[in-house]
PDB file of N, CA and C in Angstrom:
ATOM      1  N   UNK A   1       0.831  -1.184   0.000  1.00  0.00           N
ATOM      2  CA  UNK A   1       0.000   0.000   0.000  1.00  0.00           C
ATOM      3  C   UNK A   1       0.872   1.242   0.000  1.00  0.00           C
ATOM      4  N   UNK A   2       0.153   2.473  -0.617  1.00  0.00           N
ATOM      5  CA  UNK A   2       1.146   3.394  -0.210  1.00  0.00           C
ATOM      6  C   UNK A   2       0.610   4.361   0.571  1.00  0.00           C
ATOM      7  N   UNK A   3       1.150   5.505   0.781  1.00  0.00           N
ATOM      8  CA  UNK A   3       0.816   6.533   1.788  1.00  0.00           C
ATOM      9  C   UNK A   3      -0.482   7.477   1.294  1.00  0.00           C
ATOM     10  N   UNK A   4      -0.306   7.559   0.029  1.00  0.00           N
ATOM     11  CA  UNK A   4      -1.639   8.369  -0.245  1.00  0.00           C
ATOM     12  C   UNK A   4      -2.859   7.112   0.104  1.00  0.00           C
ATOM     13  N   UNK A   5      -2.906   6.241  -0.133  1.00  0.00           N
ATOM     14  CA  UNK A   5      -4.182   5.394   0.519  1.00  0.00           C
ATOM     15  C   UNK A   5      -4.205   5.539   1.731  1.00  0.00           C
ATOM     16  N   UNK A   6      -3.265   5.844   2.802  1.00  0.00           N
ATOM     17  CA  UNK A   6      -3.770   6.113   4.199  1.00  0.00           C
ATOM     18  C   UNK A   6      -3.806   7.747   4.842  1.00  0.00           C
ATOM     19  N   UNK A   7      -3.428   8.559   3.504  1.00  0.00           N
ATOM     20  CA  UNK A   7      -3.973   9.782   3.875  1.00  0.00           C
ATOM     21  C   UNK A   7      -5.476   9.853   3.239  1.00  0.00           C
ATOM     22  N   UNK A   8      -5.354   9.492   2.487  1.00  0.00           N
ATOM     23  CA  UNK A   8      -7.295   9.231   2.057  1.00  0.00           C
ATOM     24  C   UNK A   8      -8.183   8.831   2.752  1.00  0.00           C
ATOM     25  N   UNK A   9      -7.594   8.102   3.509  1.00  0.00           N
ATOM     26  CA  UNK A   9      -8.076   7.555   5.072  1.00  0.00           C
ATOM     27  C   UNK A   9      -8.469   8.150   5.697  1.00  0.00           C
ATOM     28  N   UNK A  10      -7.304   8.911   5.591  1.00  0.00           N
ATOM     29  CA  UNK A  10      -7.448   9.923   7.716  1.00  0.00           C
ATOM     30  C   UNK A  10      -8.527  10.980   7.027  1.00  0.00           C
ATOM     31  N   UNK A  11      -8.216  11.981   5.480  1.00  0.00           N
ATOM     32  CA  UNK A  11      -9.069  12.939   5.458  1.00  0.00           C
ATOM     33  C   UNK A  11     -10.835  12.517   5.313  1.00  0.00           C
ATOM     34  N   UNK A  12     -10.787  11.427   5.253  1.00  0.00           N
ATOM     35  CA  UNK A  12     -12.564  10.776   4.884  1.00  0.00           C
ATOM     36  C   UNK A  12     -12.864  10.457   6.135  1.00  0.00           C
ATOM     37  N   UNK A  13     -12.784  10.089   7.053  1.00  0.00           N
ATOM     38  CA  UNK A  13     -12.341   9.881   8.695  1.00  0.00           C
ATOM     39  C   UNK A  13     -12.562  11.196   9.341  1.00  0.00           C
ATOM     40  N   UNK A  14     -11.937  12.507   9.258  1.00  0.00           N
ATOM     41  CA  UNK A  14     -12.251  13.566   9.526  1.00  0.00           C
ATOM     42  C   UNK A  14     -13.843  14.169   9.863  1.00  0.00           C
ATOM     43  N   UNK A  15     -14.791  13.255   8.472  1.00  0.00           N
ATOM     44  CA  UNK A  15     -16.439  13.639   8.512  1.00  0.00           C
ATOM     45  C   UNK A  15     -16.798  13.243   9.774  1.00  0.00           C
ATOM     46  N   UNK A  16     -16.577  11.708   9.883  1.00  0.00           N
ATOM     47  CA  UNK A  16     -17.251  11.329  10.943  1.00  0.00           C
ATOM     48  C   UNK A  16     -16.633  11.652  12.478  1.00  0.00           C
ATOM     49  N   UNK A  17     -17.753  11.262  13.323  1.00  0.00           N
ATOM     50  CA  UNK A  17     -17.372  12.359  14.712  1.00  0.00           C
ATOM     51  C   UNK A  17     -17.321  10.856  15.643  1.00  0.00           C
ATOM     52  N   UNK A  18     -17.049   9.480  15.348  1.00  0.00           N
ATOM     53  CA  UNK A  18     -17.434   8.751  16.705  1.00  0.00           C
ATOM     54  C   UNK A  18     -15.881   8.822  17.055  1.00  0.00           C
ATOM     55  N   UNK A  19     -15.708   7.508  18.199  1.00  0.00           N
ATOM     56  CA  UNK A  19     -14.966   7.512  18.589  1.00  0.00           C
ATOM     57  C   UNK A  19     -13.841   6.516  17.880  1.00  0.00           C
ATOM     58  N   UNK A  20     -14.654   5.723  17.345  1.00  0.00           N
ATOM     59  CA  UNK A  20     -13.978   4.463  16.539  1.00  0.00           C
ATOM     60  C   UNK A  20     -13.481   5.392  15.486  1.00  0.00           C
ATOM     61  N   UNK A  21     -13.509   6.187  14.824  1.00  0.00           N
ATOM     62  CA  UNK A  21     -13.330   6.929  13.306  1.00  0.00           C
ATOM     63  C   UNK A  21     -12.174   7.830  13.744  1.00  0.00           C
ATOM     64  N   UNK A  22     -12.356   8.511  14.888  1.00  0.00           N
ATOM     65  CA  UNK A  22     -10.949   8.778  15.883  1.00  0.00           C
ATOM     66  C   UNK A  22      -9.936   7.950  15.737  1.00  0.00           C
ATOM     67  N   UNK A  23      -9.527   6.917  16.472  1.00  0.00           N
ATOM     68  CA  UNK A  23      -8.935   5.806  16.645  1.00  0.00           C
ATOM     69  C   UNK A  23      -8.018   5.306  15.227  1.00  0.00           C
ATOM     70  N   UNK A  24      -8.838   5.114  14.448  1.00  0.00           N
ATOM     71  CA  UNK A  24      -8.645   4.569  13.130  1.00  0.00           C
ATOM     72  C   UNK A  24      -7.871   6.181  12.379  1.00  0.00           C
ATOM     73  N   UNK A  25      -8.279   6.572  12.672  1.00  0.00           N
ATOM     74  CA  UNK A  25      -7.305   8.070  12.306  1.00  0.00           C
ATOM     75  C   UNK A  25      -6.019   8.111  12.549  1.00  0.00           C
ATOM     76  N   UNK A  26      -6.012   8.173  13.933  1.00  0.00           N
ATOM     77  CA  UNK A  26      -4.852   8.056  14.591  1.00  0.00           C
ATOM     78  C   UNK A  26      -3.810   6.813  14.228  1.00  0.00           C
ATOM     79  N   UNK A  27      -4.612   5.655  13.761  1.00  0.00           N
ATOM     80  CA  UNK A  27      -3.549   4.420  13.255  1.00  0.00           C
ATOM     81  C   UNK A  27      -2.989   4.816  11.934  1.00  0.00           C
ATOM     82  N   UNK A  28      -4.146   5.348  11.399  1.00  0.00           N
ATOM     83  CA  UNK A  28      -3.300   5.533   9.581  1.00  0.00           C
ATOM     84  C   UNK A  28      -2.870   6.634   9.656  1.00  0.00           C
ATOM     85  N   UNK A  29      -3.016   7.603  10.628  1.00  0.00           N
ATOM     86  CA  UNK A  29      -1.871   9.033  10.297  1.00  0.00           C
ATOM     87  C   UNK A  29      -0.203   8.499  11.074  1.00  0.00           C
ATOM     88  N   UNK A  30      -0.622   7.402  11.642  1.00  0.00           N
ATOM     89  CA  UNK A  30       0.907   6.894  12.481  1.00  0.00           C
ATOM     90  C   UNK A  30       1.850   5.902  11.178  1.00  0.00           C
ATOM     91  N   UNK A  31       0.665   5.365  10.554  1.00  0.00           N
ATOM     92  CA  UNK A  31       1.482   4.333   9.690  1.00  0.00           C
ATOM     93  C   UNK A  31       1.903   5.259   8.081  1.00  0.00           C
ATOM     94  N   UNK A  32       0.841   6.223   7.570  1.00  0.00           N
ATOM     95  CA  UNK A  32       1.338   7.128   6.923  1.00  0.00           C
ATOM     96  C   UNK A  32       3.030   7.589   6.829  1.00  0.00           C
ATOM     97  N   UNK A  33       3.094   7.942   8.640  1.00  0.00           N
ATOM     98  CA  UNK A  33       4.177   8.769   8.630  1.00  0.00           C
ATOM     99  C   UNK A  33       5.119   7.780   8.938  1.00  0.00           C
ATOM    100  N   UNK A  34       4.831   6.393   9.324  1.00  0.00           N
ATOM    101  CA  UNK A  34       5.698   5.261   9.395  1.00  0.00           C
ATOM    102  C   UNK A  34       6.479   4.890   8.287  1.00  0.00           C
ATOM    103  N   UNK A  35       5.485   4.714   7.436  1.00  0.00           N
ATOM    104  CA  UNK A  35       5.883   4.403   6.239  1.00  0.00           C
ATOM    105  C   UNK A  35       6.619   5.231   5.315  1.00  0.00           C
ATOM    106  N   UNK A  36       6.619   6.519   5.737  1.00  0.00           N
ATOM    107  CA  UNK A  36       7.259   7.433   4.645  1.00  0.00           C
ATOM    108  C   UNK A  36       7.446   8.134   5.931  1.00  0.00           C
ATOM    109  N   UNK A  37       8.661   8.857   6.052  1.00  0.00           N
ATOM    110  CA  UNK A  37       9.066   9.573   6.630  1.00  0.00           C
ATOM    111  C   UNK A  37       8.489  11.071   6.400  1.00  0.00           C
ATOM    112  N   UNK A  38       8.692  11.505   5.277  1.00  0.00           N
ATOM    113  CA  UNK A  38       8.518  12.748   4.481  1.00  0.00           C
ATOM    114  C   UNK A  38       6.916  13.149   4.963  1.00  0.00           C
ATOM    115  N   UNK A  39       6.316  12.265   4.920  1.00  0.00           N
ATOM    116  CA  UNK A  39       4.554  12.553   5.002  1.00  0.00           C
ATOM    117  C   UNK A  39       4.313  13.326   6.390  1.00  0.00           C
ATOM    118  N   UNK A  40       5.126  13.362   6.996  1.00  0.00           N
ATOM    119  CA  UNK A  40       5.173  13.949   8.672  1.00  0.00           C
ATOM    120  C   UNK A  40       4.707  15.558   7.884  1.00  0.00           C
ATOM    121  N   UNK A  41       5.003  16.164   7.334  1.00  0.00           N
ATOM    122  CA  UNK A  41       4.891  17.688   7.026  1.00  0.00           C
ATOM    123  C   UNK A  41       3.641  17.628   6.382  1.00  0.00           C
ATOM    124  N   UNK A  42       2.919  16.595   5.211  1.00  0.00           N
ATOM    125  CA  UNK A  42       1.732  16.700   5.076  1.00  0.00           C
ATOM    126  C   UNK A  42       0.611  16.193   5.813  1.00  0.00           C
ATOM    127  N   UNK A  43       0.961  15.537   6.850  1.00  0.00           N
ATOM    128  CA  UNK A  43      -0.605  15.375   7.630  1.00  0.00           C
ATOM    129  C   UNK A  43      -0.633  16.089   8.900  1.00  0.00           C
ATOM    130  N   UNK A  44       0.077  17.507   8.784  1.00  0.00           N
ATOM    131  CA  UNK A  44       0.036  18.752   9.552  1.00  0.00           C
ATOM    132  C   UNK A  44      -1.346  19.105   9.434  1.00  0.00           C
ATOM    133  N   UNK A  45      -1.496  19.564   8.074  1.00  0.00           N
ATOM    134  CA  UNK A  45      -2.959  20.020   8.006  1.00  0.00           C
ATOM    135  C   UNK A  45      -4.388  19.240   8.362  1.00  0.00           C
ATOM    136  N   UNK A  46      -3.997  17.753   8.348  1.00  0.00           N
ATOM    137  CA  UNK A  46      -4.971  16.856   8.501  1.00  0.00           C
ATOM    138  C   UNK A  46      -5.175  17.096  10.200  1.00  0.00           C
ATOM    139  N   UNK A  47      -4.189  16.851  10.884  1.00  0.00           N
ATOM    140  CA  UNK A  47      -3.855  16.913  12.065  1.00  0.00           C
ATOM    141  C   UNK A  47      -4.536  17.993  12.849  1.00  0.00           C
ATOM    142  N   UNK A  48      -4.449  19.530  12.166  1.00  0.00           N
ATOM    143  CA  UNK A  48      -5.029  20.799  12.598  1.00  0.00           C
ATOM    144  C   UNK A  48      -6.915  20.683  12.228  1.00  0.00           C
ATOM    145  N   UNK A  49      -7.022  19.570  11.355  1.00  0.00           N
ATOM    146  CA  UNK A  49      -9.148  20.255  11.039  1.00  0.00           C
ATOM    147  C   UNK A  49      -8.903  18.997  12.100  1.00  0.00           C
ATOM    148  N   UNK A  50      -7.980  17.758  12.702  1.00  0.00           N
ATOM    149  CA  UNK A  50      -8.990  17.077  13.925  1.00  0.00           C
ATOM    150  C   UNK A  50      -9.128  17.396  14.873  1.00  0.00           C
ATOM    151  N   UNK A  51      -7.971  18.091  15.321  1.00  0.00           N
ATOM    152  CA  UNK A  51      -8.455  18.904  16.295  1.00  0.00           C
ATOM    153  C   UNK A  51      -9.030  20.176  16.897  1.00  0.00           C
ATOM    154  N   UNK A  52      -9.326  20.436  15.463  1.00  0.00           N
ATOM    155  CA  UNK A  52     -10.196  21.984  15.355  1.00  0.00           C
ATOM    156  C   UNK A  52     -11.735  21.190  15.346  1.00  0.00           C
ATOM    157  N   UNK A  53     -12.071  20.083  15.042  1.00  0.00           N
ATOM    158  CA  UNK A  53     -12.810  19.577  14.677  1.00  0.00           C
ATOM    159  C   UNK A  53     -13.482  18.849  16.286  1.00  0.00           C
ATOM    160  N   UNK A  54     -12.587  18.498  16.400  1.00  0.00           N
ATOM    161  CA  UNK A  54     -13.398  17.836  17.690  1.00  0.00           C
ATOM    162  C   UNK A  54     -12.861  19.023  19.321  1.00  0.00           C
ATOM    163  N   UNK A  55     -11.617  19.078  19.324  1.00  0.00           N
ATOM    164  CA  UNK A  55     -11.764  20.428  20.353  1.00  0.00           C
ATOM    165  C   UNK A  55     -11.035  22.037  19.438  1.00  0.00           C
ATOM    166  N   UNK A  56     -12.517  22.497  19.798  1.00  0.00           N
ATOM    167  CA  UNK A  56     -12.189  23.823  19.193  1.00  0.00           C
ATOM    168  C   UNK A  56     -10.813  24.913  19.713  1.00  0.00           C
ATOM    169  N   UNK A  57     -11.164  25.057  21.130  1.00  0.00           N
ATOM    170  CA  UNK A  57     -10.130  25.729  21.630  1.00  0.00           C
ATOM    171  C   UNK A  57      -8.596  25.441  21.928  1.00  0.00           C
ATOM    172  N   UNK A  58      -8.524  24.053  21.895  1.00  0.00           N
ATOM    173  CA  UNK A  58      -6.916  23.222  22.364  1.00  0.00           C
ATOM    174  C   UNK A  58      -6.407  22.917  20.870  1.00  0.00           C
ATOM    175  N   UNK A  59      -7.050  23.571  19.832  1.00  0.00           N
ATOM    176  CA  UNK A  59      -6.525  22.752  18.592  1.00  0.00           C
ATOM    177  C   UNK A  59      -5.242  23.380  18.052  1.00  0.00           C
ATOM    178  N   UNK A  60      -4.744  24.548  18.722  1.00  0.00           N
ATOM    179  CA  UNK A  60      -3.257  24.858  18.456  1.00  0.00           C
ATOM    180  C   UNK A  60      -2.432  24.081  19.199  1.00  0.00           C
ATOM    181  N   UNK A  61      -2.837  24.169  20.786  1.00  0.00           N
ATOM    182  CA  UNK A  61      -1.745  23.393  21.435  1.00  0.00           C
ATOM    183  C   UNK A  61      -1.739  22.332  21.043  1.00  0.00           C
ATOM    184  N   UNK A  62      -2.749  21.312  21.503  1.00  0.00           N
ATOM    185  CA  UNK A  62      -2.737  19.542  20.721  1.00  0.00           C
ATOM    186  C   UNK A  62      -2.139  19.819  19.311  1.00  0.00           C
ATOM    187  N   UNK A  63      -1.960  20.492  18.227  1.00  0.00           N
ATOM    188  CA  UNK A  63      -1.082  19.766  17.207  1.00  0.00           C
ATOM    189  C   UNK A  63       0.119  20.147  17.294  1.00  0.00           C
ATOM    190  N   UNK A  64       0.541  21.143  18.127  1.00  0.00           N
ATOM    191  CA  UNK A  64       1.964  21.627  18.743  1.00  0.00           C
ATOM    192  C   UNK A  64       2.289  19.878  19.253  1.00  0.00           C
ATOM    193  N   UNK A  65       1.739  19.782  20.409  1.00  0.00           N
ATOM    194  CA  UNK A  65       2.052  18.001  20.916  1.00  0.00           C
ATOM    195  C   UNK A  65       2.253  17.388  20.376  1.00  0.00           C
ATOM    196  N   UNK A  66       1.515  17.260  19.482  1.00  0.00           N
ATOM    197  CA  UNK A  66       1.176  15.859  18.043  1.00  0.00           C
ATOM    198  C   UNK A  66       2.098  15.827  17.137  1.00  0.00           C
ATOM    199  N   UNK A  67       2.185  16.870  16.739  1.00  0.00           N
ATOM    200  CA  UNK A  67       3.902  17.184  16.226  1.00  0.00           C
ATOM    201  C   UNK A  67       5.114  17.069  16.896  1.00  0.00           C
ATOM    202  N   UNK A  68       5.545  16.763  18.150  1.00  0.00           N
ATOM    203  CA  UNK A  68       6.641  17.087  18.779  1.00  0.00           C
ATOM    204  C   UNK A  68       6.523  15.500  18.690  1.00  0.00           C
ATOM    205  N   UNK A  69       5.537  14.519  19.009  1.00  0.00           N
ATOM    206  CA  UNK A  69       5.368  13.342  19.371  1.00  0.00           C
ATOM    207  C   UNK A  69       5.661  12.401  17.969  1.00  0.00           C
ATOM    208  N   UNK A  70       4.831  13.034  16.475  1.00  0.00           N
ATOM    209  CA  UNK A  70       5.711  12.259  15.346  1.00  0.00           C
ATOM    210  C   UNK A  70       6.502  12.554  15.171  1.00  0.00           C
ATOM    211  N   UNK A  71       7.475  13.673  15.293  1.00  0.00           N
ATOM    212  CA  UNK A  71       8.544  13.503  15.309  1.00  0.00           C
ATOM    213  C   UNK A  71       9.679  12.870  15.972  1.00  0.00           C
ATOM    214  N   UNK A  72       9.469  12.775  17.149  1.00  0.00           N
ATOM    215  CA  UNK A  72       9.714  12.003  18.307  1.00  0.00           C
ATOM    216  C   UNK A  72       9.926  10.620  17.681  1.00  0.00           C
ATOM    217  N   UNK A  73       8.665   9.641  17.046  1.00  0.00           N
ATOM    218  CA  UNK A  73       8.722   8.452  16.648  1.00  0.00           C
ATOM    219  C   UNK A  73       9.138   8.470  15.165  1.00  0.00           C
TER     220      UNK A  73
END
């Protein structure tokens, strides 16, 4: 598989609001950036509508985190 099939993922994933569609986000934006190193800079933006998306006000800090953390791995 390649990385654009699991960013297609995460942005179709974005609509829905449960918790499972969360989850499953979080696996293919990890294996995305697993798999390709480089993809770390494009699922910035994906990263910023989820958490603008589900918390409005923490969605600068949480992708400040989220970023320090893929990079980290």
């Amino acid at each position: 598989m390649d990385t654009t099939y699991f960013l297609r993922l995460t942005a179709t994933l974005l609509q829905k609001r449960d918790y499972a569609a969360a989850g499953i986000f979080w696996i293919c934006a990890l294996i995305a950036v697993r798999y390709r190193y480089n993809t770390a800079l494009s699922i910035f933006p994906l990263l910023y509508l989820f958490f603008h998306i589900r918390f409005r006000r923490l969605a600068w800090p949480l992708l400040v985190i989220s970023a320090i953390v893929m990079v980290a791995v």
